[in-house]
N, C-alpha and C. Protein backbone atom coordinates (compact mmCIF):
# COMPACT_ATOMS: atom_id res chain seq x y z
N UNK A 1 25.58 9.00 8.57
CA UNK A 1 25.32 8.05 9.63
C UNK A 1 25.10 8.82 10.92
N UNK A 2 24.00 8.62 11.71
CA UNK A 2 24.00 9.22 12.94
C UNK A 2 24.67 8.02 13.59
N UNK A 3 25.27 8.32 15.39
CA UNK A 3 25.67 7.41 16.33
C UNK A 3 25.03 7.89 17.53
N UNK A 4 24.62 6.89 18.23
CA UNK A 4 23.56 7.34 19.17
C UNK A 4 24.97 6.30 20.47
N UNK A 5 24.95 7.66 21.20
CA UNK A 5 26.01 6.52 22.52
C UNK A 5 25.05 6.56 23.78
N UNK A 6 24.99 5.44 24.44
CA UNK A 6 24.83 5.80 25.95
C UNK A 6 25.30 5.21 27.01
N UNK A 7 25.18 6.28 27.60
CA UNK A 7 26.38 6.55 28.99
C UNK A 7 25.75 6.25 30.28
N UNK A 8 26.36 5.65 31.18
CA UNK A 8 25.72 5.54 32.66
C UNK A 8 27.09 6.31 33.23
N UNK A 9 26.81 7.53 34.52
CA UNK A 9 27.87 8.24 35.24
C UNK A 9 27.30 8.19 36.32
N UNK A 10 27.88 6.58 37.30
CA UNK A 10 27.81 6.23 38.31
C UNK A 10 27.53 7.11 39.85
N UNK A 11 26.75 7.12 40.38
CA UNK A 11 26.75 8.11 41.22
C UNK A 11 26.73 9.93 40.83
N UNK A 12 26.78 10.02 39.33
CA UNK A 12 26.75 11.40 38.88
C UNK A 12 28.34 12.00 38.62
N UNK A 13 29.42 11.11 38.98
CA UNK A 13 30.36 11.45 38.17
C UNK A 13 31.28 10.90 37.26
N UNK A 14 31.79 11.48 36.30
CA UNK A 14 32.39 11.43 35.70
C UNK A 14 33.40 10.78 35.33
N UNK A 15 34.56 10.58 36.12
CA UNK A 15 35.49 9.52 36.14
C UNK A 15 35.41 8.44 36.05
N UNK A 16 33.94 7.53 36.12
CA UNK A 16 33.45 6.17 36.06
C UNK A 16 32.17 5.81 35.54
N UNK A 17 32.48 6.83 34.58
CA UNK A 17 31.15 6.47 33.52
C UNK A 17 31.59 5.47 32.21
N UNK A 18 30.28 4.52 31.62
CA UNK A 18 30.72 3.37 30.88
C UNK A 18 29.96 3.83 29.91
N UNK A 19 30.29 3.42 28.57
CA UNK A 19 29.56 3.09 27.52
C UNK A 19 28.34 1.91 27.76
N UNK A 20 27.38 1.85 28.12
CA UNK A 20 26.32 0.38 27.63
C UNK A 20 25.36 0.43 26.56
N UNK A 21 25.33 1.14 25.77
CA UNK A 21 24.73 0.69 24.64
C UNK A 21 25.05 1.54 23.33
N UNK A 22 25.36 1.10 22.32
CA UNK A 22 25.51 2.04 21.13
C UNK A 22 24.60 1.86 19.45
N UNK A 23 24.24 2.81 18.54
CA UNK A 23 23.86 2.40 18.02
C UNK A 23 23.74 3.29 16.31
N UNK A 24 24.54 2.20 15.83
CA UNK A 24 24.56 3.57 14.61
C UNK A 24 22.64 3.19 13.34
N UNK A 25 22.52 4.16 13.06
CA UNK A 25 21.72 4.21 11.57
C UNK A 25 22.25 5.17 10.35
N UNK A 26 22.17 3.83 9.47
CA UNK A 26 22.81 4.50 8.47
C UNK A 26 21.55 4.51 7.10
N UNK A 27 22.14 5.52 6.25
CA UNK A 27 20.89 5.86 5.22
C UNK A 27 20.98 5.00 4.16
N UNK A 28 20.06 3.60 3.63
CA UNK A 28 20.70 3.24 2.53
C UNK A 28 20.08 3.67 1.16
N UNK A 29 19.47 4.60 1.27
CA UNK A 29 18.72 5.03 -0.17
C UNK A 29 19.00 6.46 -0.61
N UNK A 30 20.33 6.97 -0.45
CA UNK A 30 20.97 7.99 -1.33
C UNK A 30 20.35 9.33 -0.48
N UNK A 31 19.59 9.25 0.17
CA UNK A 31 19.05 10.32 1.42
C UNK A 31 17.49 10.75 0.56
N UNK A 32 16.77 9.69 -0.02
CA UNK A 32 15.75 9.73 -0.46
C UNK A 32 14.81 10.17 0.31
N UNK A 33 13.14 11.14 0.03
CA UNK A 33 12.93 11.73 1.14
C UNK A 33 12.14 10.35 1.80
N UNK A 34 11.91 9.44 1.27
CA UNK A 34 11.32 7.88 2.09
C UNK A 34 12.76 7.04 2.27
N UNK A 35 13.14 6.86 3.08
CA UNK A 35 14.49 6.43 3.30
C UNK A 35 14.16 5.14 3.55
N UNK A 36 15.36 4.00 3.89
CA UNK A 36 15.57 2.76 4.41
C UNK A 36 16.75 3.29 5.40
N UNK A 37 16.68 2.06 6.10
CA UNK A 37 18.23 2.16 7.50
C UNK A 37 18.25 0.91 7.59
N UNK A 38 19.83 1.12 7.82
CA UNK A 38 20.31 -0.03 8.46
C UNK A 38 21.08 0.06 10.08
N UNK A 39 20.22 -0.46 10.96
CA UNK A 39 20.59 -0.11 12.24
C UNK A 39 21.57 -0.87 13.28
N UNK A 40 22.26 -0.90 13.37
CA UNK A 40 22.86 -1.42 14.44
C UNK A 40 23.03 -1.27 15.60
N UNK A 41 22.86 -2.53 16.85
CA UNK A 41 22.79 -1.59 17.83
C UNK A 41 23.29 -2.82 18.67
N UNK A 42 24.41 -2.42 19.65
CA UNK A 42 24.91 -2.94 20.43
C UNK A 42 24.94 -2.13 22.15
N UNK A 43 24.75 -3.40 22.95
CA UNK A 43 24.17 -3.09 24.82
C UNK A 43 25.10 -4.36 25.56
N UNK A 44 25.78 -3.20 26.74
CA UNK A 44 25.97 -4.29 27.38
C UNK A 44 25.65 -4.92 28.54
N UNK A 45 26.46 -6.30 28.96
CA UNK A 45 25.68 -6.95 29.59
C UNK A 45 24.95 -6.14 31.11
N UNK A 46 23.85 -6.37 31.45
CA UNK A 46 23.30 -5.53 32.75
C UNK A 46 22.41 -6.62 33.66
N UNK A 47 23.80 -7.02 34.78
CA UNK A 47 23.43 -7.97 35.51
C UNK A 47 21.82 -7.78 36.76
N UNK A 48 21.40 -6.17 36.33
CA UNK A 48 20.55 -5.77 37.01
C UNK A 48 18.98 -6.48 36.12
N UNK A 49 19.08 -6.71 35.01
CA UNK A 49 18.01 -6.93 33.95
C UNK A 49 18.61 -8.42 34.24
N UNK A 50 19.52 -8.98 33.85
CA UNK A 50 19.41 -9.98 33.74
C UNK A 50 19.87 -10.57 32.37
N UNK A 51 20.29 -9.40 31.36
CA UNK A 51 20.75 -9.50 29.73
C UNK A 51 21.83 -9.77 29.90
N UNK A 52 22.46 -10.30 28.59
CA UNK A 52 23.83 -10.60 28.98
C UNK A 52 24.60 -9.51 27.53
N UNK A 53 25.12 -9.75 27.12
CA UNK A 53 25.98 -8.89 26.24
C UNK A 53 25.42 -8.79 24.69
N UNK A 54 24.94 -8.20 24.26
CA UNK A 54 24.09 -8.53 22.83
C UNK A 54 24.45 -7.64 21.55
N UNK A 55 24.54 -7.63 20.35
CA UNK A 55 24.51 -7.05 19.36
C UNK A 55 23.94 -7.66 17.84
N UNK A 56 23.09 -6.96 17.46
CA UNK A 56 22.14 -7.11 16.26
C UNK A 56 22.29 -6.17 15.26
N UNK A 57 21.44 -6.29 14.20
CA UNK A 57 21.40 -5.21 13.03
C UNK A 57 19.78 -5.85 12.87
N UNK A 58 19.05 -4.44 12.53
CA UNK A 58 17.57 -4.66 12.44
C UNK A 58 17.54 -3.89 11.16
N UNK A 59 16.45 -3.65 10.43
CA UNK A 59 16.26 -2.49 8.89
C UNK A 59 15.02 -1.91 9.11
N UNK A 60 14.71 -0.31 9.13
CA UNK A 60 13.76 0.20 9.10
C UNK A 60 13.51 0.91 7.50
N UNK A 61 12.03 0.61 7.21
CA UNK A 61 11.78 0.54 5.77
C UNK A 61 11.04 1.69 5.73
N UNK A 62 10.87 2.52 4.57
CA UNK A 62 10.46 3.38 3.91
C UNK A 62 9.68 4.59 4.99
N UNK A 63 11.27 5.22 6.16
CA UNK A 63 11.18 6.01 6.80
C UNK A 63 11.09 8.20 5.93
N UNK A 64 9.85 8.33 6.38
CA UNK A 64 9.84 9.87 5.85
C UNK A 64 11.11 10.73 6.50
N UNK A 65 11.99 11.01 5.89
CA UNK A 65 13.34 11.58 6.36
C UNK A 65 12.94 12.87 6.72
N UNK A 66 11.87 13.44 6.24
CA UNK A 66 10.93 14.82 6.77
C UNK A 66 10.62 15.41 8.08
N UNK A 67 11.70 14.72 9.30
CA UNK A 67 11.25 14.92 10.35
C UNK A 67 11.96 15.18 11.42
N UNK A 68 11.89 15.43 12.67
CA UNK A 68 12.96 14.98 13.69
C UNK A 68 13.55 14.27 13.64
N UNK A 69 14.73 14.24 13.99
CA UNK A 69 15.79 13.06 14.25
C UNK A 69 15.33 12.13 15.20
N UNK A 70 14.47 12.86 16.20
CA UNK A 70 13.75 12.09 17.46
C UNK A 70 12.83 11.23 17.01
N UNK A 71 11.89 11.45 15.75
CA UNK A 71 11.57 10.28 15.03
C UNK A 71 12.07 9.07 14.56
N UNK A 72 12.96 9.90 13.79
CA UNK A 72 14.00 8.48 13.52
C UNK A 72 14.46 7.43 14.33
N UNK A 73 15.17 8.53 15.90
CA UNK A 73 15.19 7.58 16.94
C UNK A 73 14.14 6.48 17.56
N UNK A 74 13.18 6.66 17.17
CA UNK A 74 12.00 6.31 17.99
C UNK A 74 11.95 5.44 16.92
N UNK A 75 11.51 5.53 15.61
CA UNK A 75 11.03 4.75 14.82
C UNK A 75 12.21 3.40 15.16
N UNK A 76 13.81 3.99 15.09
CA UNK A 76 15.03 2.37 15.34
C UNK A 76 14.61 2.10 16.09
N UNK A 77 14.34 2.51 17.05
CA UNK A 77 14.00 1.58 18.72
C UNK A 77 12.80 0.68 18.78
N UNK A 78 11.79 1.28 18.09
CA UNK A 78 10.22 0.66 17.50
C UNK A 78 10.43 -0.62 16.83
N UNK A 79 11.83 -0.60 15.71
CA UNK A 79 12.33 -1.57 15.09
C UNK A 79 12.99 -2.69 15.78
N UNK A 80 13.97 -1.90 16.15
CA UNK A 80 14.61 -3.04 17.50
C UNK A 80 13.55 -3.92 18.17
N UNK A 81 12.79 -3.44 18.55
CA UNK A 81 11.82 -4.09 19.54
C UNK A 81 11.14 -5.38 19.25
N UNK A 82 10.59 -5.30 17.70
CA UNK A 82 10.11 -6.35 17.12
C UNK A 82 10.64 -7.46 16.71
């Protein structure tokens, strides 16, 4: 399973930085080199957007595991989106 966290560090430090969004993908086809995922991904609320607190699970299908991880990332987020 990868976990993807992200962080906002208010003004640039440290002491008051939050979690707002997280998101795991996990492999469900035995680490086949055409994979499936199951993604989850949870954000929180950001009174600047206007979102309020959300969490989903999306599935990305018959991903080439042959690649960057930065693919992968891109491809969940591609997923998410739709």
């Amino acid at each position: 399973m990868i976990r993807v966290t992200v962080e906002i560090f208010p003004g640039g430090y440290g002491e008051n930085r939050r979690t707002i969004g997280l998101m795991h993908i996990a492999n469900l086809s035995d680490l086949a080199r055409r994979s499936d995922y199951k993604i989850d991904i949870a954000e929180s609320a950001n009174p600047l957007a206007g979102t309020e607190t959300s969490a989903r699970t999306v599935y990305l299908r018959d991903h080439d595991r042959n690649q960057s991880v930065w693919r992968l990332l891109a491809a969940a987020l591609a997923a998410a989106d739709k």
